[in-house]
PDB file of N, CA and C in Angstrom:
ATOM      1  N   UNK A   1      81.545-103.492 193.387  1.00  0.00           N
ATOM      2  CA  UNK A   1      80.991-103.685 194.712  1.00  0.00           C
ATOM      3  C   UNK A   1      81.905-104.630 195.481  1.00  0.00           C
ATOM      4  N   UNK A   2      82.439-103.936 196.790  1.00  0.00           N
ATOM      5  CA  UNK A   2      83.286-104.860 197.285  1.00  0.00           C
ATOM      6  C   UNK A   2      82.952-106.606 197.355  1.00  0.00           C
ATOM      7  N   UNK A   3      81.373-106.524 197.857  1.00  0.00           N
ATOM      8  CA  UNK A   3      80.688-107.821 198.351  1.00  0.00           C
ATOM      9  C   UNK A   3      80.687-108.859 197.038  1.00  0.00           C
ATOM     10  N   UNK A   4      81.177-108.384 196.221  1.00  0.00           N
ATOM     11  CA  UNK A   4      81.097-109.293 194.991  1.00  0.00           C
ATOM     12  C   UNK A   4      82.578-109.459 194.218  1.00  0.00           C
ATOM     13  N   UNK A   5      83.657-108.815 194.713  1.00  0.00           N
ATOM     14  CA  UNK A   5      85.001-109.090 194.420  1.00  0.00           C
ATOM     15  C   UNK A   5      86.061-109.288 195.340  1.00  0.00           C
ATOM     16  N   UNK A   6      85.669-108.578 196.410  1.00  0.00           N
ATOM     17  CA  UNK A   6      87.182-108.393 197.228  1.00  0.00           C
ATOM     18  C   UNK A   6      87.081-109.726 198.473  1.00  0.00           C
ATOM     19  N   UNK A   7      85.910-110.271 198.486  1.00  0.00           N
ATOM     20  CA  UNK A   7      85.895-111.730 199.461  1.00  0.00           C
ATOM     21  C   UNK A   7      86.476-112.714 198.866  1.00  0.00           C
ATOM     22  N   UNK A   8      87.384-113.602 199.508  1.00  0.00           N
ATOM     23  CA  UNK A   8      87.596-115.317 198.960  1.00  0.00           C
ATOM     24  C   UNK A   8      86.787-115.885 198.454  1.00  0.00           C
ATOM     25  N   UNK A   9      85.707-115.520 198.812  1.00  0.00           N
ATOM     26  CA  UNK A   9      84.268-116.325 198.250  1.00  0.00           C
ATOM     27  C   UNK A   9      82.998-115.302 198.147  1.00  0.00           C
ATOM     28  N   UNK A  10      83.192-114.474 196.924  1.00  0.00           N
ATOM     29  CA  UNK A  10      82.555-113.415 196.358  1.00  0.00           C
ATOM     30  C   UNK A  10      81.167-113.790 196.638  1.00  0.00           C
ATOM     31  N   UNK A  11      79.937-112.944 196.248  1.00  0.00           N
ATOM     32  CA  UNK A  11      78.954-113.245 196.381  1.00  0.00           C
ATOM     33  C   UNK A  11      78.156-112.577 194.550  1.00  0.00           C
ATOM     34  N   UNK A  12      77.242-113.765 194.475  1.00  0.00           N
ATOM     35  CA  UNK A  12      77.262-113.182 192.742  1.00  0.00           C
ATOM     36  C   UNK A  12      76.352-111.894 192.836  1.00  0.00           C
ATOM     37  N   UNK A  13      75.572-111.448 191.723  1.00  0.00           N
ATOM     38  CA  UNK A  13      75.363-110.344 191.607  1.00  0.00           C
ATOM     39  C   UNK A  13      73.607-110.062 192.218  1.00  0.00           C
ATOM     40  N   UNK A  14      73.260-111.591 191.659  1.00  0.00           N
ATOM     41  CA  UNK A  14      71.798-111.413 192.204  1.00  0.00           C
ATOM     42  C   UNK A  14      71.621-111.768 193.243  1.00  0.00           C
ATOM     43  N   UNK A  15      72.629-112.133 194.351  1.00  0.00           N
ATOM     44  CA  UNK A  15      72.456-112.234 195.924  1.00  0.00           C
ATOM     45  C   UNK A  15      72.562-111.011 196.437  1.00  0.00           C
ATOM     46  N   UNK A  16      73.308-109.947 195.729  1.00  0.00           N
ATOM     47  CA  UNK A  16      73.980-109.039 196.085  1.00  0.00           C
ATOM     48  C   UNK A  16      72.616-108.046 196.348  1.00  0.00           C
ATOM     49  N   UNK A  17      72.474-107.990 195.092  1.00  0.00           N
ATOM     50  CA  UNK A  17      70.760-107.446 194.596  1.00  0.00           C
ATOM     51  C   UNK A  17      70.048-107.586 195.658  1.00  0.00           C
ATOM     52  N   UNK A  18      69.562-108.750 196.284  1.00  0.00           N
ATOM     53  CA  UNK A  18      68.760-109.345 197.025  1.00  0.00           C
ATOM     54  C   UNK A  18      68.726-108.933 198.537  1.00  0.00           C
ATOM     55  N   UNK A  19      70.437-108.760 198.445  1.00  0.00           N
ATOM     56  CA  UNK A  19      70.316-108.389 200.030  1.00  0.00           C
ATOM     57  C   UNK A  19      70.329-106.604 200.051  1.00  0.00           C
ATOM     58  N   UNK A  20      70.564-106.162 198.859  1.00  0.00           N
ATOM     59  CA  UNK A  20      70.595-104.587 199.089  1.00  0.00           C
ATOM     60  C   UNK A  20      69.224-104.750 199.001  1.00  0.00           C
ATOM     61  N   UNK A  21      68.134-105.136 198.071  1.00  0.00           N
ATOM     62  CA  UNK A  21      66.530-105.439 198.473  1.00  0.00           C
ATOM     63  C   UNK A  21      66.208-105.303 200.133  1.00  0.00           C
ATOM     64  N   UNK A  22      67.058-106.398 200.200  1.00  0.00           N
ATOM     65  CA  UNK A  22      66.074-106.478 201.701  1.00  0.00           C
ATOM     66  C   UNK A  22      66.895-105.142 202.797  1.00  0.00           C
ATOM     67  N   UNK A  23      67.569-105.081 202.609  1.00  0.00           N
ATOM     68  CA  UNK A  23      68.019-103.328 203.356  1.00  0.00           C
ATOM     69  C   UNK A  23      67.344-101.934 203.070  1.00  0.00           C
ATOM     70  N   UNK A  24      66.496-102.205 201.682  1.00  0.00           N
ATOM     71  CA  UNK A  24      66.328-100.752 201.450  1.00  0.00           C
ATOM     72  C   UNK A  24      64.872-100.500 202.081  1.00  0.00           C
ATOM     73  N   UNK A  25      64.556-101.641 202.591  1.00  0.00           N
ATOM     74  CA  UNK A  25      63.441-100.975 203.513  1.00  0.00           C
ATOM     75  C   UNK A  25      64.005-100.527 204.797  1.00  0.00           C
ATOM     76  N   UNK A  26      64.827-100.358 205.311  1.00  0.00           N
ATOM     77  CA  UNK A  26      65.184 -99.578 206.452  1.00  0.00           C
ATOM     78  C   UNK A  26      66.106 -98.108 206.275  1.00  0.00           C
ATOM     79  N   UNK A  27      65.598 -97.716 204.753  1.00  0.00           N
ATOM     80  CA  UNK A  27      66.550 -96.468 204.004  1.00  0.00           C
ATOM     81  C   UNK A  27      65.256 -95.539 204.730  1.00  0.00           C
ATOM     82  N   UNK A  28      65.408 -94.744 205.348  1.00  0.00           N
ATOM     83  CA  UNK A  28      64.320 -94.046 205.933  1.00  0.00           C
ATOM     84  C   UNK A  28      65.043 -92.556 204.976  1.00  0.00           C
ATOM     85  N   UNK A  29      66.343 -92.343 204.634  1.00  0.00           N
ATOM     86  CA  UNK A  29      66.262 -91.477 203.531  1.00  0.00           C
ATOM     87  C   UNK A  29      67.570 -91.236 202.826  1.00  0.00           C
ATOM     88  N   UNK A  30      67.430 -90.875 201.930  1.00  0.00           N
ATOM     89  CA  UNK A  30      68.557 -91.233 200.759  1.00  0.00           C
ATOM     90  C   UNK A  30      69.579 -90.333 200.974  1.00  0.00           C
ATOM     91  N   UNK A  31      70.597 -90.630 200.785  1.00  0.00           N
ATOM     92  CA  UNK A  31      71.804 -90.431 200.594  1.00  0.00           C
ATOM     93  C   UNK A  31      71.966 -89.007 199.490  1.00  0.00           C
ATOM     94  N   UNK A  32      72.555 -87.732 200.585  1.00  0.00           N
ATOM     95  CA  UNK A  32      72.504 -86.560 199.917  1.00  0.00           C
ATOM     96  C   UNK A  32      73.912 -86.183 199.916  1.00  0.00           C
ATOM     97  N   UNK A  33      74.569 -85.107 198.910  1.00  0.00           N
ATOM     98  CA  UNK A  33      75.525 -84.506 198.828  1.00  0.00           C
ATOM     99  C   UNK A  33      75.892 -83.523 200.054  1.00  0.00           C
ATOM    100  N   UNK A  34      74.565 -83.416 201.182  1.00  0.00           N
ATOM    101  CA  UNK A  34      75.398 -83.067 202.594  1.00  0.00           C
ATOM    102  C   UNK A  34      75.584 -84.082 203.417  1.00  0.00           C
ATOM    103  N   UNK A  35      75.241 -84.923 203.493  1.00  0.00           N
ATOM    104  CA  UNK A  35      75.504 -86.438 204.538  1.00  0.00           C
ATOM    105  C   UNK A  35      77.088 -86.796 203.964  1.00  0.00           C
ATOM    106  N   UNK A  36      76.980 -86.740 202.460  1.00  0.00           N
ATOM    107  CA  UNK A  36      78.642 -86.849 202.048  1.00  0.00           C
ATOM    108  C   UNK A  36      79.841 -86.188 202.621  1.00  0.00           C
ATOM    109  N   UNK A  37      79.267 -84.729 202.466  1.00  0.00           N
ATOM    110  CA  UNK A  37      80.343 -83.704 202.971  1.00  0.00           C
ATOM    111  C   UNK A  37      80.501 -83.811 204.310  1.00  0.00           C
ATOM    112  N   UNK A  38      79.636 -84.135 205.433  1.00  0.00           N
ATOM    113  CA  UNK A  38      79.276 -84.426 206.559  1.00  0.00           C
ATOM    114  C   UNK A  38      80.251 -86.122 207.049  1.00  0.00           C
ATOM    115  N   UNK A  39      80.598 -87.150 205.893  1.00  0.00           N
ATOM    116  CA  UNK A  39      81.125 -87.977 206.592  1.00  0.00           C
ATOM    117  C   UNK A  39      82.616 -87.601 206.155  1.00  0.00           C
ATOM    118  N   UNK A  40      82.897 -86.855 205.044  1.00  0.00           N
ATOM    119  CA  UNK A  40      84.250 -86.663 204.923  1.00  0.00           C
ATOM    120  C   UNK A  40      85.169 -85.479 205.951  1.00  0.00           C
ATOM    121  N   UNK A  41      83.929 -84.437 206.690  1.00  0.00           N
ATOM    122  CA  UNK A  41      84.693 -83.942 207.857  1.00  0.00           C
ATOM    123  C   UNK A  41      84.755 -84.751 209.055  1.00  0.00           C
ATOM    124  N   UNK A  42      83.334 -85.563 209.282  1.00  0.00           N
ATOM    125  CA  UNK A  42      83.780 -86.778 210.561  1.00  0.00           C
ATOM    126  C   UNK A  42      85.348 -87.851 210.073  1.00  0.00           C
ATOM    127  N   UNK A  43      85.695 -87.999 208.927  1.00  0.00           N
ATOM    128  CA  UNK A  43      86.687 -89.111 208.086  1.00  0.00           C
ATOM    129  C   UNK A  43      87.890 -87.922 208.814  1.00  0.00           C
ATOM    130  N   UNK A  44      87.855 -87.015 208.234  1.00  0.00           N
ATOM    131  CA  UNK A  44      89.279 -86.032 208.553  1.00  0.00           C
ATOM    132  C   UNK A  44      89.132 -85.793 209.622  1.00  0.00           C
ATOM    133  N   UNK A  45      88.563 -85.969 210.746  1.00  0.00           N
ATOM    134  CA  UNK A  45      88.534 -85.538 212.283  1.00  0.00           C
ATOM    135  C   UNK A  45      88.674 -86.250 213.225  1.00  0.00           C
ATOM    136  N   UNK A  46      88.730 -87.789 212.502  1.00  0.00           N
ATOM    137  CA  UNK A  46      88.280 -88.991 213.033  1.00  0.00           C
ATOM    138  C   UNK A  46      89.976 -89.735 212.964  1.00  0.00           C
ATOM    139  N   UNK A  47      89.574 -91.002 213.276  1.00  0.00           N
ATOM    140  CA  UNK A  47      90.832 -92.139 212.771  1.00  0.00           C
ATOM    141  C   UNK A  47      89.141 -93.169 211.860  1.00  0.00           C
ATOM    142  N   UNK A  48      88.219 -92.803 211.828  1.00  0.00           N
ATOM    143  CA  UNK A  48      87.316 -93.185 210.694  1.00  0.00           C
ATOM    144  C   UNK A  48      87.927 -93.274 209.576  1.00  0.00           C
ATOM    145  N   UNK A  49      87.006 -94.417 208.665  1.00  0.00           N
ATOM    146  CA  UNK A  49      87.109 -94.757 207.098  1.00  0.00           C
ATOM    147  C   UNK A  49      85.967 -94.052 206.416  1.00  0.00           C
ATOM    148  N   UNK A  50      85.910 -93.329 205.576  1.00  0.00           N
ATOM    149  CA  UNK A  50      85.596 -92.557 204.641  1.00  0.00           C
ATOM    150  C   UNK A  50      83.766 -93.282 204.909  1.00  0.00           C
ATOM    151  N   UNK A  51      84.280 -94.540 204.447  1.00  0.00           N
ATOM    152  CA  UNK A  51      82.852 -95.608 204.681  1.00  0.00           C
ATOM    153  C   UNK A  51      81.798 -95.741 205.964  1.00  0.00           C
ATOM    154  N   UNK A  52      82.870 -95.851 207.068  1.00  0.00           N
ATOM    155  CA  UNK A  52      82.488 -95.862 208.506  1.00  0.00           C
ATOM    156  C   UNK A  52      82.074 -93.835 208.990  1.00  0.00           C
ATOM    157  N   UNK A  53      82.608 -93.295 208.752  1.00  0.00           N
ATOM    158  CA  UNK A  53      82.084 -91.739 208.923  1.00  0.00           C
ATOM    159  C   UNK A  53      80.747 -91.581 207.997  1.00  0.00           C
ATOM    160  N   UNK A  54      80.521 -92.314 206.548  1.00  0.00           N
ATOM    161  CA  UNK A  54      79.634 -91.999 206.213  1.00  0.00           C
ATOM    162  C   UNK A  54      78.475 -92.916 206.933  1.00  0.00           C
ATOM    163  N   UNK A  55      78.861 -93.657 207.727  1.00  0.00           N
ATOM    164  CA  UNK A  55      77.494 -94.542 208.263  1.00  0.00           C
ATOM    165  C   UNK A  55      76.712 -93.501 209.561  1.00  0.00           C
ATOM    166  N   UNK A  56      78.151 -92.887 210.299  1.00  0.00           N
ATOM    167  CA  UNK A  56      77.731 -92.173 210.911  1.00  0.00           C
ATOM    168  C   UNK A  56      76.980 -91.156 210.987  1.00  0.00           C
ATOM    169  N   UNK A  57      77.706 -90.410 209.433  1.00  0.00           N
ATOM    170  CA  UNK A  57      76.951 -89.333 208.783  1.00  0.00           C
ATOM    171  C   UNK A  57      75.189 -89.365 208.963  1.00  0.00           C
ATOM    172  N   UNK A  58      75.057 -90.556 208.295  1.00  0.00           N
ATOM    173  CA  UNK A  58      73.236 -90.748 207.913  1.00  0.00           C
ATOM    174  C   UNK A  58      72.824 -91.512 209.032  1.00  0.00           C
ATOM    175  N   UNK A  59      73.663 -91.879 209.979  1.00  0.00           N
ATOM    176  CA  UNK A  59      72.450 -91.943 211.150  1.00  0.00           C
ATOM    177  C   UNK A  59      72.551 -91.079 212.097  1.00  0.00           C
ATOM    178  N   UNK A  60      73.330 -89.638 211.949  1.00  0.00           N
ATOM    179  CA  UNK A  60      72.934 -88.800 212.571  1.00  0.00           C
ATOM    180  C   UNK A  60      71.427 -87.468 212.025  1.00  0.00           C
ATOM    181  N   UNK A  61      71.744 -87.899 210.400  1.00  0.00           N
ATOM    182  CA  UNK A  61      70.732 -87.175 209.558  1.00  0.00           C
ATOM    183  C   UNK A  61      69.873 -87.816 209.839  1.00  0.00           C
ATOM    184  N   UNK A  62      69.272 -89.116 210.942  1.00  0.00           N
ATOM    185  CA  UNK A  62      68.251 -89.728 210.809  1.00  0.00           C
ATOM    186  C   UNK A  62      67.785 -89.794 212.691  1.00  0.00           C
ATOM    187  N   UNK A  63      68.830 -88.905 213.019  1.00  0.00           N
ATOM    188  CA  UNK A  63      68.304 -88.722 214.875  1.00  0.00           C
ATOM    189  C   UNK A  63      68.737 -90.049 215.213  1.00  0.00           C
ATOM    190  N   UNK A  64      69.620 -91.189 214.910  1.00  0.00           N
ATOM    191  CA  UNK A  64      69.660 -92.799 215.577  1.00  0.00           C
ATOM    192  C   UNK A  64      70.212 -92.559 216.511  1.00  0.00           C
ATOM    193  N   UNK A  65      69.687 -93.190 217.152  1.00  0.00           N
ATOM    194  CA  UNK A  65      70.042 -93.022 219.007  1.00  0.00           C
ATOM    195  C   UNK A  65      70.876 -94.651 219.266  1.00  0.00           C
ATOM    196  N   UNK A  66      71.151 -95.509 218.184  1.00  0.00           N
ATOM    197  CA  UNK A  66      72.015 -96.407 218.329  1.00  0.00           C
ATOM    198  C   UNK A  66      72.572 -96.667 216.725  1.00  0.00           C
ATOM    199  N   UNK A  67      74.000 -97.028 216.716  1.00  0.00           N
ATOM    200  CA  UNK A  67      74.110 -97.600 215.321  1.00  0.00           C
ATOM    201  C   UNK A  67      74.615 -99.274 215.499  1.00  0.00           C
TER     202      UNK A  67
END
């Protein structure tokens, strides 16, 4: 998990925990093998990161009218 290695000042595992906790109440729905395929054609169409197309991906599978 990036949030726990790739910072100067990592974050340990049960903060990590804690804050994916407190996010998964705003998962209104899980992460499918078409939202995937869906951010890797926005990634190749885009100047998007694989990561950033997939955000897009699932808040278009979710109608967000802001991200």
């Amino acid at each position: 998990m990036n949030a726990t290695r790739k910072p100067r000042s990592p974050i340990g595992h049960a903060v990590a925990r804690e804050i994916v906790a407190a996010y998964a109440a705003w998962v209104r729905r899980p992460t499918d093998a078409v939202t995937v395929l869906r951010a890797i054609e926005l990634a190749g169409a885009s100047r998007l990161s694989f990561w950033d197309a997939l955000i897009v991906a699932a808040a278009e599978d979710v109608e967000a009218t802001e991200i």
